[in-house]
N, C-alpha and C. Protein backbone atom coordinates (compact mmCIF):
# COMPACT_ATOMS: atom_id res chain seq x y z
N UNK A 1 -8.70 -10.33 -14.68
CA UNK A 1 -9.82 -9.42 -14.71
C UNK A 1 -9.30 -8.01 -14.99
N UNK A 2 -9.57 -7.09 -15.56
CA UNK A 2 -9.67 -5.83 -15.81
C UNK A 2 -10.74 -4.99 -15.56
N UNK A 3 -10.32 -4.04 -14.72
CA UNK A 3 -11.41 -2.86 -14.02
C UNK A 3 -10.76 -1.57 -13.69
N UNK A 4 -11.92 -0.92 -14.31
CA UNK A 4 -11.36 0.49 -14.25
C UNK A 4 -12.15 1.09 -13.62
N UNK A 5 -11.71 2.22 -12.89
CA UNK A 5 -12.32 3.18 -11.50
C UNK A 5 -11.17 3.97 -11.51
N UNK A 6 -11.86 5.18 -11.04
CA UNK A 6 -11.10 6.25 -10.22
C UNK A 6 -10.40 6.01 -9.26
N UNK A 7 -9.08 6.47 -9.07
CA UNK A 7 -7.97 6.18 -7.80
C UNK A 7 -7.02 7.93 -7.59
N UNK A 8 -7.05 7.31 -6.76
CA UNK A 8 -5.60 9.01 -6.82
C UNK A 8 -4.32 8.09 -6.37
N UNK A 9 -3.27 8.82 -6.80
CA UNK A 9 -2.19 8.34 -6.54
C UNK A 9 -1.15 9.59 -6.07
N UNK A 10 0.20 9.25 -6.25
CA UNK A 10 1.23 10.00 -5.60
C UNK A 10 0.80 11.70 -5.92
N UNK A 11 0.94 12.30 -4.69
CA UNK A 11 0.83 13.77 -4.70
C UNK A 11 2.32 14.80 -5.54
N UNK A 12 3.44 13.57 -5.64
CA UNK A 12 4.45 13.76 -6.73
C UNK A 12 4.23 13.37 -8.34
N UNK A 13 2.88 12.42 -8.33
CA UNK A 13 2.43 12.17 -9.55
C UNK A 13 3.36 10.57 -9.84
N UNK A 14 3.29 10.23 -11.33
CA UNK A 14 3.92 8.62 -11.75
C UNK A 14 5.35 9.01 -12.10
N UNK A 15 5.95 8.00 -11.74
CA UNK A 15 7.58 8.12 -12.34
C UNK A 15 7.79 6.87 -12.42
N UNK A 16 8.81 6.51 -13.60
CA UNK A 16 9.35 5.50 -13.83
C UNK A 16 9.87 4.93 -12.30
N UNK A 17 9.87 3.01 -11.96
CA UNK A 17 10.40 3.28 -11.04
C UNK A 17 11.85 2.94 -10.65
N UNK A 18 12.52 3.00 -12.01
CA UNK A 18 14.20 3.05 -12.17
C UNK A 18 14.46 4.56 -11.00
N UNK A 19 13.89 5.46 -11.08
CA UNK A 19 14.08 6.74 -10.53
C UNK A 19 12.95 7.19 -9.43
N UNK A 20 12.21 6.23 -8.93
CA UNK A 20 11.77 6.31 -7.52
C UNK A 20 12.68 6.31 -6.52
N UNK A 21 12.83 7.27 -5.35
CA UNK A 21 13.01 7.72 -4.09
C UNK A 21 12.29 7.81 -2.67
N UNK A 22 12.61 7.12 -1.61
CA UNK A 22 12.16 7.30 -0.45
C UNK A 22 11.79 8.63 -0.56
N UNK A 23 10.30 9.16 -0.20
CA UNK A 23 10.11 10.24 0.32
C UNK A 23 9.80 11.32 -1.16
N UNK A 24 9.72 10.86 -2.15
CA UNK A 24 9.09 11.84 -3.37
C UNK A 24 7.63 11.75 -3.48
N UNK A 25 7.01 11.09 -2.80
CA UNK A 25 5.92 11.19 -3.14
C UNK A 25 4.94 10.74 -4.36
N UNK A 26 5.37 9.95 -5.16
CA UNK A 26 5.28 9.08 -6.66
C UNK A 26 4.76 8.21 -6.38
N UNK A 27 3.94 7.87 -7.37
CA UNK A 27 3.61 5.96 -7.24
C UNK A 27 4.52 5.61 -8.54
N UNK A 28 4.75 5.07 -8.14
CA UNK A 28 5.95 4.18 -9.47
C UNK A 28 5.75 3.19 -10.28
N UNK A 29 6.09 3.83 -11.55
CA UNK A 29 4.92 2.70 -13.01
C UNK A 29 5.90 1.52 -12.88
N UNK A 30 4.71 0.77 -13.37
CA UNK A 30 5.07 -0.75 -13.27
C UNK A 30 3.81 -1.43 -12.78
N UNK A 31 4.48 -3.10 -12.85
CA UNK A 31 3.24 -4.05 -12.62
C UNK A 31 3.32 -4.33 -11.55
N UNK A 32 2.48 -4.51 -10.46
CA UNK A 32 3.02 -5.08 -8.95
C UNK A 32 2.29 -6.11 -8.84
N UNK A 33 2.93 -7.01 -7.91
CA UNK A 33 2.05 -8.36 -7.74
C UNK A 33 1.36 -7.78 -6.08
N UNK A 34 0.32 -8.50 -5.93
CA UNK A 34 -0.48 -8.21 -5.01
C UNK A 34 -0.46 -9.47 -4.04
N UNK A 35 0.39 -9.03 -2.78
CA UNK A 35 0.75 -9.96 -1.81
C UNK A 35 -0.11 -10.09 -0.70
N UNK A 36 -0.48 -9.14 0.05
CA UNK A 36 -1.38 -9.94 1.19
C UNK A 36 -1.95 -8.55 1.29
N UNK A 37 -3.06 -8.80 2.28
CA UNK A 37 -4.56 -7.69 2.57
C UNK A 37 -4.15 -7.46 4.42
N UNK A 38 -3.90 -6.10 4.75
CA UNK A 38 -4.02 -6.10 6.41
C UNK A 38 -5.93 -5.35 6.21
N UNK A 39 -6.03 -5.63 7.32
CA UNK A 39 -7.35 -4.96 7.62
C UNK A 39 -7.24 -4.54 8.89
N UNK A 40 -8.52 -3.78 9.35
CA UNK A 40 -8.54 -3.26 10.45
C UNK A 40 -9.58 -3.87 11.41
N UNK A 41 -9.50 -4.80 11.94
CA UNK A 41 -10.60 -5.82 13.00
C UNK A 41 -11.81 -5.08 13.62
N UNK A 42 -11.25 -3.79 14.10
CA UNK A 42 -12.09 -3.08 15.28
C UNK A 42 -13.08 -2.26 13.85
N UNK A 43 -12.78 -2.04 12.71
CA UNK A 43 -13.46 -1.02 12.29
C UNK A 43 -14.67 -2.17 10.61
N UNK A 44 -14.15 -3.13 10.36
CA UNK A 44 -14.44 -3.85 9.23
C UNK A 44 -14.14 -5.54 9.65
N UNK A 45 -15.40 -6.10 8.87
CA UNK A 45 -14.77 -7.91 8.88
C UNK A 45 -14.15 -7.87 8.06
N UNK A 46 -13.08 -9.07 7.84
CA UNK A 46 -12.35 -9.61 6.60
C UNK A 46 -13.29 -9.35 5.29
N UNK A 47 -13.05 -9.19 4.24
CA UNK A 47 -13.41 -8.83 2.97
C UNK A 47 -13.35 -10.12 2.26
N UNK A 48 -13.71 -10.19 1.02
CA UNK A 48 -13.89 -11.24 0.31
C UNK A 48 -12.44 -11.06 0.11
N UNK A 49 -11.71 -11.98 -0.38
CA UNK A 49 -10.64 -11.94 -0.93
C UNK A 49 -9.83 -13.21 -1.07
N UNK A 50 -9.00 -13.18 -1.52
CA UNK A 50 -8.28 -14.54 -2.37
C UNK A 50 -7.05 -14.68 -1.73
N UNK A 51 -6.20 -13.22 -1.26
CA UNK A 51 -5.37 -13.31 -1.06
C UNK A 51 -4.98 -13.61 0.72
N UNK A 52 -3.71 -13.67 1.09
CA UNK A 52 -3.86 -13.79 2.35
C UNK A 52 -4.28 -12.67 3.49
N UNK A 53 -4.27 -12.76 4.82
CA UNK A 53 -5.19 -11.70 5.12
C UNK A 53 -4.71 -11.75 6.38
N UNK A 54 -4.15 -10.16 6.93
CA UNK A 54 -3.65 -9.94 8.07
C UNK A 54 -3.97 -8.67 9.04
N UNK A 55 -4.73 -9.38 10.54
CA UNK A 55 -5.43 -8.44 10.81
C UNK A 55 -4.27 -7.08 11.56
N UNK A 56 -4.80 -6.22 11.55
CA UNK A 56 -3.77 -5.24 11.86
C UNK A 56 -4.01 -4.66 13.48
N UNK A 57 -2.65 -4.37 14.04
CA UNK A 57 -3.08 -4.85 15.38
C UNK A 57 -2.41 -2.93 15.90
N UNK A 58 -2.37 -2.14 16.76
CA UNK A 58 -2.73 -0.57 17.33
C UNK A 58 -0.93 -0.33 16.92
N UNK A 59 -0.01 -1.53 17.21
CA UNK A 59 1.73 -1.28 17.21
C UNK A 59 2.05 -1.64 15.88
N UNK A 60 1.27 -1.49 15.01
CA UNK A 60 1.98 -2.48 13.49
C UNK A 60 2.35 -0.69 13.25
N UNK A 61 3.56 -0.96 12.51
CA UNK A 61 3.90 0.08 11.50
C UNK A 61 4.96 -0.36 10.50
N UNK A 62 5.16 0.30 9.40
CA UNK A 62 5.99 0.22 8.24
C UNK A 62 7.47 0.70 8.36
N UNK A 63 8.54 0.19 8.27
CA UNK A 63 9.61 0.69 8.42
C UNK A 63 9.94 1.63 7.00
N UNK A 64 10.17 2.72 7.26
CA UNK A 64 10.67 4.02 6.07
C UNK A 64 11.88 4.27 6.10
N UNK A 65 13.41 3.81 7.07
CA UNK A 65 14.43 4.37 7.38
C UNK A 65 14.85 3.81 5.80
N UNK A 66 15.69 3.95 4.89
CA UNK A 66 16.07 3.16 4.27
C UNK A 66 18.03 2.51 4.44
N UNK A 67 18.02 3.53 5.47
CA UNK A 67 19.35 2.90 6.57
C UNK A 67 19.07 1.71 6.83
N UNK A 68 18.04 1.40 7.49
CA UNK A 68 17.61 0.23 8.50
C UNK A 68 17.25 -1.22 7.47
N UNK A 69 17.78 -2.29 8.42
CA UNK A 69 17.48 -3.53 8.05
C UNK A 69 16.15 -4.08 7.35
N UNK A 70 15.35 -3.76 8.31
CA UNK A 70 13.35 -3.93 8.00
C UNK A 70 13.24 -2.81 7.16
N UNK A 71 14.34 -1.91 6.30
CA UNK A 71 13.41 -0.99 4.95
C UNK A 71 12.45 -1.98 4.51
N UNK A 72 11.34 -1.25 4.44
CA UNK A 72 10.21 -1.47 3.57
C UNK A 72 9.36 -2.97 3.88
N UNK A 73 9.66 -2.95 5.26
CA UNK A 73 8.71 -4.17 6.07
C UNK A 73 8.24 -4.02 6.75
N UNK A 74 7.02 -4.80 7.56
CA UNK A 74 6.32 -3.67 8.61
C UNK A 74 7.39 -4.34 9.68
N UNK A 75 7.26 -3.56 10.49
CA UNK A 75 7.50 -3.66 12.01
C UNK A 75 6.56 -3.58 13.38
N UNK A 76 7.13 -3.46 14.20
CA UNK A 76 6.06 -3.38 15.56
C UNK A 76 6.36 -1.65 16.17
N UNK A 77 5.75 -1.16 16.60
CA UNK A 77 6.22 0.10 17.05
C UNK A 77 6.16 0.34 18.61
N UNK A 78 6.52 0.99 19.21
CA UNK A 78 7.53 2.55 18.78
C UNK A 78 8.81 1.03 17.84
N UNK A 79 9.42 2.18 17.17
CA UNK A 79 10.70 0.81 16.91
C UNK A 79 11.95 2.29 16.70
N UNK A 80 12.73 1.56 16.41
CA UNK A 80 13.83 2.23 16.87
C UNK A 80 14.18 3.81 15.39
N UNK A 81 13.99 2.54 14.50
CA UNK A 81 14.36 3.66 13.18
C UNK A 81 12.92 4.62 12.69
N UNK A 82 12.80 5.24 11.61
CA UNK A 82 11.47 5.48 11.15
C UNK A 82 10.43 4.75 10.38
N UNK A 83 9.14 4.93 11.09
CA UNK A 83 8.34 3.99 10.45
C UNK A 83 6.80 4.60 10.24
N UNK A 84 6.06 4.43 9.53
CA UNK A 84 4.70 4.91 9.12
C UNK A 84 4.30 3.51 10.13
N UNK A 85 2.83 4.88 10.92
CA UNK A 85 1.98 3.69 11.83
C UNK A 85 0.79 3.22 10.75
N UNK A 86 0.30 1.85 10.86
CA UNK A 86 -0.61 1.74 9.59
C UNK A 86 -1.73 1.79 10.64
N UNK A 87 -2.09 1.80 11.80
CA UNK A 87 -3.44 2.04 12.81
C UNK A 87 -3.57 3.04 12.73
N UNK A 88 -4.50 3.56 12.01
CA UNK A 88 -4.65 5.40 11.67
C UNK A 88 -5.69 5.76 12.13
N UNK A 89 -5.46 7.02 12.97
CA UNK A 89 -7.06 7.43 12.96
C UNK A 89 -8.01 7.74 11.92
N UNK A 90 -7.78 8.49 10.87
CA UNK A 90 -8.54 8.43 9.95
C UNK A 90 -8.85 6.59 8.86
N UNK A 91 -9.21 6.86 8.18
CA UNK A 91 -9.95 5.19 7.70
C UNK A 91 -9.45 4.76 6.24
N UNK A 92 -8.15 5.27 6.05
CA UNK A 92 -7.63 5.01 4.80
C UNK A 92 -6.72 4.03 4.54
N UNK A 93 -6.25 3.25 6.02
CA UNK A 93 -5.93 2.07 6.21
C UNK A 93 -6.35 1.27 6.76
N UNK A 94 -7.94 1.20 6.73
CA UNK A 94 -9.22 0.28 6.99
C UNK A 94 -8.87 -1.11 6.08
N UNK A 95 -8.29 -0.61 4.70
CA UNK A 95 -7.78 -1.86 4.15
C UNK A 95 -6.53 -1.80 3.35
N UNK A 96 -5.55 -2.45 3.39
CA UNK A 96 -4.27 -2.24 2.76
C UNK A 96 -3.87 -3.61 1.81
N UNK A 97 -3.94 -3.23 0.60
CA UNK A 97 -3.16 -4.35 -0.06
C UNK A 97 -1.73 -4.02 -0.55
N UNK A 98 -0.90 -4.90 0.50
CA UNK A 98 0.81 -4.89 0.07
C UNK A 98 1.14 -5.22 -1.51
N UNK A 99 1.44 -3.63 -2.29
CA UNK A 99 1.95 -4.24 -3.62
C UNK A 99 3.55 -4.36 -3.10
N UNK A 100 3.72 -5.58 -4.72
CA UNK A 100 5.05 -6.23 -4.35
C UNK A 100 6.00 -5.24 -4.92
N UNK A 101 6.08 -4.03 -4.93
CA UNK A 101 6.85 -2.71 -5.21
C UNK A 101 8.40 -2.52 -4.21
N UNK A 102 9.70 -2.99 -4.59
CA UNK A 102 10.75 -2.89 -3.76
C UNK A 102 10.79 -4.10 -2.74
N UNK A 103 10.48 -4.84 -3.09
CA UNK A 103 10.08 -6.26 -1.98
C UNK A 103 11.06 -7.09 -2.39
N UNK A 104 11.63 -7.44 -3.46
CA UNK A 104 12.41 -8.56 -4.07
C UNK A 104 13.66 -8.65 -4.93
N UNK A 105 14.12 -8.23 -4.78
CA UNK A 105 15.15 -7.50 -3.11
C UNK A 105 14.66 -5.96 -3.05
N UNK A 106 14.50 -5.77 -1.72
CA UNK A 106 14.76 -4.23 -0.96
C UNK A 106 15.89 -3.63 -1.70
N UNK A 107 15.40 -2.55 -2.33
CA UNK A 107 16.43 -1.96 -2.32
C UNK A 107 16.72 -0.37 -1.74
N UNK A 108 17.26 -0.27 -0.48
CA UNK A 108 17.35 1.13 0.12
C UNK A 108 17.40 2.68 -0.25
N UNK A 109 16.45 3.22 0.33
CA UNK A 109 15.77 4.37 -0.73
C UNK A 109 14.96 4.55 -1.83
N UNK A 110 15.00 2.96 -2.39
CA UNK A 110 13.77 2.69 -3.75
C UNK A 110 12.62 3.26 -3.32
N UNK A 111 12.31 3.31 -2.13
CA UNK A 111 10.85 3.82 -1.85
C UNK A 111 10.46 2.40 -0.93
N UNK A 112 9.40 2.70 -0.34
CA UNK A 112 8.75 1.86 0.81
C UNK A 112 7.11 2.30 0.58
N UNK A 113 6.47 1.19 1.27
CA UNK A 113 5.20 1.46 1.52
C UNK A 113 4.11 1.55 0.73
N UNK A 114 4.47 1.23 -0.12
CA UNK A 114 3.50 1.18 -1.85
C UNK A 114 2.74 0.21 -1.77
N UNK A 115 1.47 0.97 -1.27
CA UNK A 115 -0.16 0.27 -0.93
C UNK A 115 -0.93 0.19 -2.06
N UNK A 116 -2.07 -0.37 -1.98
CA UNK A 116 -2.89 -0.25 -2.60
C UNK A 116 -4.48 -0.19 -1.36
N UNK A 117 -4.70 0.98 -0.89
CA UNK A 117 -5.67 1.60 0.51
C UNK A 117 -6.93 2.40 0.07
N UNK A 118 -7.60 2.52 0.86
CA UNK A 118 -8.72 3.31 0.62
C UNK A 118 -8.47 5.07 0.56
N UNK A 119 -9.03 5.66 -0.58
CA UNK A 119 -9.07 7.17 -0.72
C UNK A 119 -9.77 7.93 0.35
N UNK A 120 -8.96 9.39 0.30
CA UNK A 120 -9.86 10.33 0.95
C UNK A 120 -10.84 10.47 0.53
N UNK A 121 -11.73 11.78 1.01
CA UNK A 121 -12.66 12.25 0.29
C UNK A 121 -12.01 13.17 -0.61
N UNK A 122 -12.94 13.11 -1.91
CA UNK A 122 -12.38 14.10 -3.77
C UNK A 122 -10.76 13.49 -3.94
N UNK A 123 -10.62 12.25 -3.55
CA UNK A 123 -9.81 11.68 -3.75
C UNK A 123 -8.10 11.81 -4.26
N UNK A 124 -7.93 13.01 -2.49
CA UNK A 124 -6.87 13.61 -2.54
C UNK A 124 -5.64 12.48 -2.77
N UNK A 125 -4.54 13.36 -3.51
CA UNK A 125 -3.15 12.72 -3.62
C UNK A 125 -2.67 11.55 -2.54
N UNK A 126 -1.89 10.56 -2.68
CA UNK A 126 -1.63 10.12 -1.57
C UNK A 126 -0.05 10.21 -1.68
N UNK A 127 0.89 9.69 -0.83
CA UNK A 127 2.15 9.71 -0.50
C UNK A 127 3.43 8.88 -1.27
N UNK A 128 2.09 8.15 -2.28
CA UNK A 128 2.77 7.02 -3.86
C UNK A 128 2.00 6.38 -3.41
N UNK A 129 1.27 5.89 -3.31
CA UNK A 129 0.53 4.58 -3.20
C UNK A 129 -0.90 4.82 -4.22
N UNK A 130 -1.41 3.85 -4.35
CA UNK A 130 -2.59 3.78 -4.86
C UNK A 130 -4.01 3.90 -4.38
N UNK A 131 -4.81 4.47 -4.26
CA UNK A 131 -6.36 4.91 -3.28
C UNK A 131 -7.42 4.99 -4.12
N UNK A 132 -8.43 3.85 -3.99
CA UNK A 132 -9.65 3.60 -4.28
C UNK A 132 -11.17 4.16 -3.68
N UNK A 133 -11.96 4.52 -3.94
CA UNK A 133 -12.92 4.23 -3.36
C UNK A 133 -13.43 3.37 -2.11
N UNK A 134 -13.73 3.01 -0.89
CA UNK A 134 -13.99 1.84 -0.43
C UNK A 134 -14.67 0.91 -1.72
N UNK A 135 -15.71 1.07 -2.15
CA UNK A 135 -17.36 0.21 -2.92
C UNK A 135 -15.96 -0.45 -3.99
N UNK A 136 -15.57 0.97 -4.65
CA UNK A 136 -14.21 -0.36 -5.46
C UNK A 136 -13.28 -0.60 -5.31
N UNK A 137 -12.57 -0.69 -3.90
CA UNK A 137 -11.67 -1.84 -3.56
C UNK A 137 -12.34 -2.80 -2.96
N UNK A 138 -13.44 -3.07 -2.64
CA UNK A 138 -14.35 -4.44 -1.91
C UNK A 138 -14.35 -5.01 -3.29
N UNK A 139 -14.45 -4.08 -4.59
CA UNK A 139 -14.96 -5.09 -5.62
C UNK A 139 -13.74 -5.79 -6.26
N UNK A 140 -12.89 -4.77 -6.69
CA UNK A 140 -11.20 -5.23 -7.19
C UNK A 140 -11.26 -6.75 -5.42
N UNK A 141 -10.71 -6.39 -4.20
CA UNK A 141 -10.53 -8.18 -3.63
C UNK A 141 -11.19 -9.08 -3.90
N UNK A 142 -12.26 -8.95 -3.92
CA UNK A 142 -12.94 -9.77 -4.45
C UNK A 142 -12.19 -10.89 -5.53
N UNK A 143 -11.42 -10.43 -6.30
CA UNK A 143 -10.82 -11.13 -7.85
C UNK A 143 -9.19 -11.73 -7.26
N UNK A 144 -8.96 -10.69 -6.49
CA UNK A 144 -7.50 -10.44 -6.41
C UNK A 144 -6.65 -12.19 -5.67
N UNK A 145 -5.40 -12.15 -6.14
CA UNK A 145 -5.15 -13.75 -5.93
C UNK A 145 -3.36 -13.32 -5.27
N UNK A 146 -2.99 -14.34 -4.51
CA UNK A 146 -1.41 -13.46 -4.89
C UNK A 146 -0.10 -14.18 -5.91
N UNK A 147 -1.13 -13.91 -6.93
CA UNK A 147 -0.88 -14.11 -8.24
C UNK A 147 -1.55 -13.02 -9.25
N UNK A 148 -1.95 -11.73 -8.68
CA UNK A 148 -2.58 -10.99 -9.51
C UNK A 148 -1.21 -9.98 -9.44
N UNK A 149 -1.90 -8.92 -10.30
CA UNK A 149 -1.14 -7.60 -10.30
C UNK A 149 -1.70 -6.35 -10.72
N UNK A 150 -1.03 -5.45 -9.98
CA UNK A 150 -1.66 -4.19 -10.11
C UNK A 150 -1.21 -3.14 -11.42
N UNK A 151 -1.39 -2.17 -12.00
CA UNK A 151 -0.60 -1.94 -12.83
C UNK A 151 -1.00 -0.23 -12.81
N UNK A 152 0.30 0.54 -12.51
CA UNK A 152 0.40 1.89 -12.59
C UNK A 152 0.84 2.44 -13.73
N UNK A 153 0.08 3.12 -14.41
CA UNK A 153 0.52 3.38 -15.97
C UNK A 153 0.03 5.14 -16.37
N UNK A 154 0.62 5.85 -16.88
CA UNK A 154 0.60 6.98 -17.41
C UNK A 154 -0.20 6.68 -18.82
């Protein structure tokens, strides 16, 4: 399927991701495969979706150290190294789809955490990741398989 909508992405803007870095702020071009959906239980039901589906629980967070073993996996928190909490107070990780960005093999400092989540409002920059609308990311899961892919392109 092909669909186009408004998203914001890295507040560093696109970079190749031969030359992505922990912590630049980029979403990094390329195709990503689209691995599993966390959601948020207390705030949304499960969504339509194809792919697998994991509810997200107040201690989940993302490991960012790229020292550490779990780079670029979630973890449980507090945890020892650094990690992004994905239970946010604000609602922009109401839904998270894990792109397969640095997953196969990890590679330390490639960057971590490359979502595909819901936008702010006027659909400020995000931290590299990808940010939709809620109305069109309900519509993009809907399709999504984890056999699809996402694709960041200049």
């Amino acid at each position: 399927m092909d669909f186009a909508c408004q998203c914001a992405l890295g507040v560093g803007g696109v970079i190749g991701a031969d030359l992505k870095r922990e912590g630049d702020g980029a979403s990094p071009i390329g195709i990503w495969l689209t691995r599993r959906l966390f959601y948020r239980p207390d705030r949304t039901a499960p969504p339509e979706t194809r792919l697998p589906m994991v509810p997200l629980r107040a201690h989940d967070g993302w490991c960012d150290a790229p020292d550490d073993p779990l780079y670029n996996r979630p973890v449980s928190l507090p945890y020892a190294a650094s990690a992004e909490k994905l239970w946010r107070a604000d609602h922009v990780y109401n839904l998270i789809v894990e792109l397969g960005y640095n997953d196969d093999p990890v590679v330390p400092g490639k960057g971590s955490a490359i979502f595909l989540h819901l936008a702010r409002e006027a659909y400020q920059p995000t931290e590299g990741c990808i940010a939709l609308a809620e109305t069109d990311l309900r519509t993009v899961l809907r399709f999504l398989t984890p056999d699809s892919r996402i694709e960041i392109a200049i």
